[in-house]
C-alpha atoms as a PDB file:
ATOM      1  CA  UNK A   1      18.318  21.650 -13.050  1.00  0.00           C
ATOM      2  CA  UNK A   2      16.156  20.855  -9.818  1.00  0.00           C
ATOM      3  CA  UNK A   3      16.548  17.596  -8.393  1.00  0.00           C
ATOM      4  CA  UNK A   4      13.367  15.582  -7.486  1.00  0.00           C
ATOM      5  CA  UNK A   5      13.049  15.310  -3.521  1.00  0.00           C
ATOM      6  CA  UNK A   6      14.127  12.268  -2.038  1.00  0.00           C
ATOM      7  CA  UNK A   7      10.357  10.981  -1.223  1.00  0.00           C
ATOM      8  CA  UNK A   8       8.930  11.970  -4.287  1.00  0.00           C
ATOM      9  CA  UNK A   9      11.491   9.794  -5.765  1.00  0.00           C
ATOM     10  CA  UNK A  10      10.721   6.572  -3.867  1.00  0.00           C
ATOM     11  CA  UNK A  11       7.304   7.792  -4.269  1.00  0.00           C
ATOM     12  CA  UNK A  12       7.574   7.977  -8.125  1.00  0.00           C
ATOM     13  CA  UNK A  13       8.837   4.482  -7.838  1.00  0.00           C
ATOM     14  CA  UNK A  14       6.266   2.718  -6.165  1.00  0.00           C
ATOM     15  CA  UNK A  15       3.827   4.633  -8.509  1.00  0.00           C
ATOM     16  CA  UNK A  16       5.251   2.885 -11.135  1.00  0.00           C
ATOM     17  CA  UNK A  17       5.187  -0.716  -9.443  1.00  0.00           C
ATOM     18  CA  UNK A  18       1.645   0.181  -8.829  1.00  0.00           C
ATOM     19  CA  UNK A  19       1.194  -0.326 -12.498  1.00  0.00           C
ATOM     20  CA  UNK A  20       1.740  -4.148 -12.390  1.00  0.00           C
ATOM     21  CA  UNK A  21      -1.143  -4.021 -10.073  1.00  0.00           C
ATOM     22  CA  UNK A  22      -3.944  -6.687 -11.053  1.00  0.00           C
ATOM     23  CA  UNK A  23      -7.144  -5.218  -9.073  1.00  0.00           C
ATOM     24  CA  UNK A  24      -9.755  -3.606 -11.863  1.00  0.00           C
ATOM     25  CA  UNK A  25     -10.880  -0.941  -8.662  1.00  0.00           C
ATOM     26  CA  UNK A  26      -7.424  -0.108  -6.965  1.00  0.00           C
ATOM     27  CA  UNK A  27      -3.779  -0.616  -8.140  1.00  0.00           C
ATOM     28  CA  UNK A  28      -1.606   0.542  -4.972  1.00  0.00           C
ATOM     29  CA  UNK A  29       2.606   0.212  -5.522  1.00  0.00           C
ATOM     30  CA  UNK A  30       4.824   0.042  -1.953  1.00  0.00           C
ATOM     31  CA  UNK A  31       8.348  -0.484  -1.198  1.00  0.00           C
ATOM     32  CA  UNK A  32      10.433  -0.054   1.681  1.00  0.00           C
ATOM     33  CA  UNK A  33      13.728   1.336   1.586  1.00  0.00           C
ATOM     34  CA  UNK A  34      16.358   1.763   4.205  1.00  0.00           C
ATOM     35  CA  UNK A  35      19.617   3.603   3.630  1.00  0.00           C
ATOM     36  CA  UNK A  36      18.378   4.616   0.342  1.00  0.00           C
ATOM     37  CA  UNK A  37      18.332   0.758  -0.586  1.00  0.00           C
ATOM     38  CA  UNK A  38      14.633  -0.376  -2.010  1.00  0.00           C
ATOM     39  CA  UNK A  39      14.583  -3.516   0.243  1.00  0.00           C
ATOM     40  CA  UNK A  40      11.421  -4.544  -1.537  1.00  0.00           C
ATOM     41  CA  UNK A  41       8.179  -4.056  -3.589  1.00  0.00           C
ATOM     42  CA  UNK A  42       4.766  -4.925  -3.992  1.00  0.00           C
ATOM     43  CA  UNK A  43       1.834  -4.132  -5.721  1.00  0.00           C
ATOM     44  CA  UNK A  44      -1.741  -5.490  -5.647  1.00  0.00           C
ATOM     45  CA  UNK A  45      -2.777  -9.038  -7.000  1.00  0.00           C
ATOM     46  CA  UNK A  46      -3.855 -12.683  -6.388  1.00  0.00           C
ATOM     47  CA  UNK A  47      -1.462 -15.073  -4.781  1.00  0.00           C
ATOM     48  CA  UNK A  48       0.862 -16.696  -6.815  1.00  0.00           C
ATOM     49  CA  UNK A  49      -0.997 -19.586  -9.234  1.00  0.00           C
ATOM     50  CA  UNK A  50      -4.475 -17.693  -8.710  1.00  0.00           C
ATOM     51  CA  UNK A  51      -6.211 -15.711 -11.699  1.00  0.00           C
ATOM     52  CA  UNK A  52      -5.833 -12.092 -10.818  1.00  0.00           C
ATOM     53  CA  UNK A  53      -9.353 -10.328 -11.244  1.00  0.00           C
ATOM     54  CA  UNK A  54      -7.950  -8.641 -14.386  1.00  0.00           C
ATOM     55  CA  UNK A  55      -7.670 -12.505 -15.914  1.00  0.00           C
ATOM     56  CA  UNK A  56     -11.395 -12.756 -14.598  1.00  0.00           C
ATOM     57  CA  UNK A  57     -12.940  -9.573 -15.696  1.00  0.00           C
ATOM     58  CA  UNK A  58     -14.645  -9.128 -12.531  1.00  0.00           C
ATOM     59  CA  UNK A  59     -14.451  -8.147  -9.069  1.00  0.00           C
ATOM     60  CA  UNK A  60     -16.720  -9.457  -6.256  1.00  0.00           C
ATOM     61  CA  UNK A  61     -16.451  -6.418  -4.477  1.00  0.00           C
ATOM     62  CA  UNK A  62     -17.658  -4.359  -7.090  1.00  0.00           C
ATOM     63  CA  UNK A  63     -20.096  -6.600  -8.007  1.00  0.00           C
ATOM     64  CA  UNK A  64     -21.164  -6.416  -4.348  1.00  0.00           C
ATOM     65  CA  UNK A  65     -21.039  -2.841  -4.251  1.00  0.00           C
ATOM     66  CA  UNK A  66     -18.850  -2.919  -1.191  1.00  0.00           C
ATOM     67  CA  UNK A  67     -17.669   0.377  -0.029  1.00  0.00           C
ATOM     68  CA  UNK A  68     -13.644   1.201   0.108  1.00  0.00           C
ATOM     69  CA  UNK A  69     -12.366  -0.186   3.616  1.00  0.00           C
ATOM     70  CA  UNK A  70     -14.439  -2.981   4.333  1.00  0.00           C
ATOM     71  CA  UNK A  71     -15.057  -6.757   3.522  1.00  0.00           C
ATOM     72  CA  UNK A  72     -11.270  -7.407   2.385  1.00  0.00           C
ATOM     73  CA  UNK A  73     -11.769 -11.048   3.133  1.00  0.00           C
ATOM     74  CA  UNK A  74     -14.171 -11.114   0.002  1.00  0.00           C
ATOM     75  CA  UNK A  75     -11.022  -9.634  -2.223  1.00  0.00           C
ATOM     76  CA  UNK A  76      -8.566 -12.193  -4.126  1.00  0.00           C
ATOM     77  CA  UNK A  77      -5.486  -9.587  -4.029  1.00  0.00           C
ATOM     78  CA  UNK A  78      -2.653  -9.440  -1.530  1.00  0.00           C
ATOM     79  CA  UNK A  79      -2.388  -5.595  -1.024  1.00  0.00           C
ATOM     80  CA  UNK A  80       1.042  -4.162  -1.957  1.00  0.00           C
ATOM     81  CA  UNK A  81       1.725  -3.641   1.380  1.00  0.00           C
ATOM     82  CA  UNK A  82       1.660  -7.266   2.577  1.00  0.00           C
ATOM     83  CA  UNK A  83       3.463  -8.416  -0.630  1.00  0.00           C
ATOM     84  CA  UNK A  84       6.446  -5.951  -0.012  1.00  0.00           C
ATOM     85  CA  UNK A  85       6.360  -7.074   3.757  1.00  0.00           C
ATOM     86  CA  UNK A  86       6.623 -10.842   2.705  1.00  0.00           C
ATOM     87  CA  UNK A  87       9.369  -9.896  -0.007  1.00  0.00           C
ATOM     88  CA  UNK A  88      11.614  -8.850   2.643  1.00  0.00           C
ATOM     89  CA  UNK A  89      13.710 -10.078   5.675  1.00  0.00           C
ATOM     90  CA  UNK A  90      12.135  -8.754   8.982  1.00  0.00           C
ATOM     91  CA  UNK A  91      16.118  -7.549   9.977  1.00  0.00           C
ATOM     92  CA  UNK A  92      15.888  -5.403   6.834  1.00  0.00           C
ATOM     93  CA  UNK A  93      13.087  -3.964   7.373  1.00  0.00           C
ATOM     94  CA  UNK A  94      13.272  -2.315  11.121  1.00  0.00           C
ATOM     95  CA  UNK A  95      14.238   0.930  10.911  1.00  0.00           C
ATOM     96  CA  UNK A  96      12.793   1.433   7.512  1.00  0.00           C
ATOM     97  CA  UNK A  97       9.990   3.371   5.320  1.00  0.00           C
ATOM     98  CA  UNK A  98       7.386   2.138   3.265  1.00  0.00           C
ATOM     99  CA  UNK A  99       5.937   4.115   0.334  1.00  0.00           C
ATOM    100  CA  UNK A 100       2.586   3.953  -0.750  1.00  0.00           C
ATOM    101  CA  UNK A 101       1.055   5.282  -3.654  1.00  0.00           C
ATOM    102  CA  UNK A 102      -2.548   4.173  -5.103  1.00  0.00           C
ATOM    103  CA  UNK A 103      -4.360   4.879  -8.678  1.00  0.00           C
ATOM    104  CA  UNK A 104      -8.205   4.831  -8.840  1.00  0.00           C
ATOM    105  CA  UNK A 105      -8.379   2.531 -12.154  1.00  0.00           C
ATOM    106  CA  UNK A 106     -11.424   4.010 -13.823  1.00  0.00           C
ATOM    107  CA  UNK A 107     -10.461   7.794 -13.570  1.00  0.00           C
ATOM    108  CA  UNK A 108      -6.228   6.474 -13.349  1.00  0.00           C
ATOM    109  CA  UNK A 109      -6.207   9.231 -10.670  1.00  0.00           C
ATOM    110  CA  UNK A 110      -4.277   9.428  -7.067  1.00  0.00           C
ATOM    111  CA  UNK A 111      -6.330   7.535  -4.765  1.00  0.00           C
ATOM    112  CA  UNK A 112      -8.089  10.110  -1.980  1.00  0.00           C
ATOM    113  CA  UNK A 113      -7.316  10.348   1.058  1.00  0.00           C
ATOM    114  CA  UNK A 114      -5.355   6.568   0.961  1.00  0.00           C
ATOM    115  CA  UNK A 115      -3.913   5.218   3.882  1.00  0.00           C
ATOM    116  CA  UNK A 116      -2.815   1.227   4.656  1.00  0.00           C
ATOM    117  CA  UNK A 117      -5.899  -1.236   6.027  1.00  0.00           C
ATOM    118  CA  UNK A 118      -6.026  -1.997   9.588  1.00  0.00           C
ATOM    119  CA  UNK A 119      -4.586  -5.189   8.538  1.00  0.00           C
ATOM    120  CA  UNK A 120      -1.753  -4.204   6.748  1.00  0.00           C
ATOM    121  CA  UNK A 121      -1.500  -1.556   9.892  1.00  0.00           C
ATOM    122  CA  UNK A 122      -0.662  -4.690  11.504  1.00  0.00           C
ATOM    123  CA  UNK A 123       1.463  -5.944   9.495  1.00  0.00           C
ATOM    124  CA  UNK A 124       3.715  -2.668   8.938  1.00  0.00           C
ATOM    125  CA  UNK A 125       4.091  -2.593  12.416  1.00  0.00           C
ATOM    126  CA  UNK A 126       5.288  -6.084  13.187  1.00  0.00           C
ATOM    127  CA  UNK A 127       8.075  -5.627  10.104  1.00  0.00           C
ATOM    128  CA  UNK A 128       9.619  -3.131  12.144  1.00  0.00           C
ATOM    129  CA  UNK A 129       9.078  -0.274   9.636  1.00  0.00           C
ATOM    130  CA  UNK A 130       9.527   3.568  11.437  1.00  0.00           C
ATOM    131  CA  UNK A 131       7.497   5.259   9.012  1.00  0.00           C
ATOM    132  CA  UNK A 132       5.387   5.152   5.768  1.00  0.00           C
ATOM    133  CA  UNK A 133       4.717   8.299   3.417  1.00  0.00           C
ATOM    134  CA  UNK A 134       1.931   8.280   1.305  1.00  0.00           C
ATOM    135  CA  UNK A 135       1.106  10.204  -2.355  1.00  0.00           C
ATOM    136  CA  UNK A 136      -1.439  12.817  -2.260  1.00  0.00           C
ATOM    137  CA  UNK A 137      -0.699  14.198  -5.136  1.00  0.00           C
ATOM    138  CA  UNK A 138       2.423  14.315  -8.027  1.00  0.00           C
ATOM    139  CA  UNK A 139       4.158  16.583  -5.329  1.00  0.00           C
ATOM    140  CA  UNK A 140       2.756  16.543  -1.992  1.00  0.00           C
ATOM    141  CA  UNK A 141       2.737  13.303   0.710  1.00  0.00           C
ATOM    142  CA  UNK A 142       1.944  12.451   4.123  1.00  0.00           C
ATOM    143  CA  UNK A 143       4.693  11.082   6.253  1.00  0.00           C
ATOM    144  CA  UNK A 144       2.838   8.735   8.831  1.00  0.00           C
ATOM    145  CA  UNK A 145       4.913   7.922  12.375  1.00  0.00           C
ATOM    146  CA  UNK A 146       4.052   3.957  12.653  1.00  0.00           C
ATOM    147  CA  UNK A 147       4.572   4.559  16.726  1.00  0.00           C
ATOM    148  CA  UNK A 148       0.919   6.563  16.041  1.00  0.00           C
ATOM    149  CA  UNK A 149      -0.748   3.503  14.355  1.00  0.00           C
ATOM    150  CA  UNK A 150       0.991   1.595  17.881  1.00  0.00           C
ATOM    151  CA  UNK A 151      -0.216   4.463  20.406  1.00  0.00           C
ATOM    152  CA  UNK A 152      -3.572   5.016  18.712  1.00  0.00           C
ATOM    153  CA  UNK A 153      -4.573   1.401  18.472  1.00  0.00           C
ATOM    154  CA  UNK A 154      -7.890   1.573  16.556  1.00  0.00           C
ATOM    155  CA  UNK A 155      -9.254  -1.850  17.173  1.00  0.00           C
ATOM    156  CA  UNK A 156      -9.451  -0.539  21.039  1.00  0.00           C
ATOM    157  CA  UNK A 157     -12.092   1.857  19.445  1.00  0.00           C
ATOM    158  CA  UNK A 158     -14.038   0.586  17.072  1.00  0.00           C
ATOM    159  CA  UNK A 159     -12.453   3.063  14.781  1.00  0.00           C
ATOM    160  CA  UNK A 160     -10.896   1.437  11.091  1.00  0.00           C
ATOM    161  CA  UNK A 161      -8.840   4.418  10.519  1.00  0.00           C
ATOM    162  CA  UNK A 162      -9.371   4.334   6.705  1.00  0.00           C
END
């Protein structure tokens, strides 16, 4: 019998927390481990009290026909990201890695190409987190070197990175 590789595991994991995931475009799932402890989850959805877009049946974006990686301030979610950041205590989270996988909800495929806003850039980078590794496919990730997001600042640029 073949074990599953470590990050495919954690990977596999925050797949499945994607799947609480509220947003009727994109469902990401992240959690951050450290010492092979999940410190934390989070998946995408209105703040706490709010109707979640899947309640509504609608989502301004769409309705907007806003492209992927801009307008967030227009969304009602909390991206996974941020909600795993706020589930956790900062001292828990230095050192760590995130893991980050997002589903495409009308095709329930891997989301292309998907890599954190500049936003939540920001915010992965203030918890202290090392490193965050991203699905591609069932088998095959990116491992992304936060010091790179620090380096390479892309608000410097103009650049959004996404």
């Amino acid at each position: 019998m073949k074990r599953r590789d470590k990050y495919n595991y954690y990977l596999d994991i925050a797949q499945t927390v994607a799947e609480r995931g509220t947003c009727l475009r994109r469902n990401y799932g992240a959690i951050i481990v450290k010492n092979d402890e999940i410190i934390s989850t989070g998946y995408v959805g209105a703040p706490r009290g709010r109707a979640n877009c899947s309640e509504l049946g609608k989502c301004i974006r769409t309705e907007m026909k806003i492209p992927r990686g801009e307008r967030y301030e227009l969304c009602r979610s909390v991206h996974a990201e941020a909600n795993a950041i706020i589930s956790a205590a900062r001292r828990d989270m230095i050192g760590a890695v995130m893991y980050l996988v997002g589903i495409e909800m009308d095709t329930h495929s891997l989301v292309a190409n998907s890599c954190c806003c500049s936003m939540c850039k920001r915010l992965v980078i203030n918890a202290g987190i090392e490193r965050v590794v991203i699905r591609d496919t069932e088998n095959d990730y990116r491992v992304i070197e936060v010091r790179d997001w620090i380096d390479n600042d892309e608000s410097l640029d103009g650049t959004l990175g996404y």
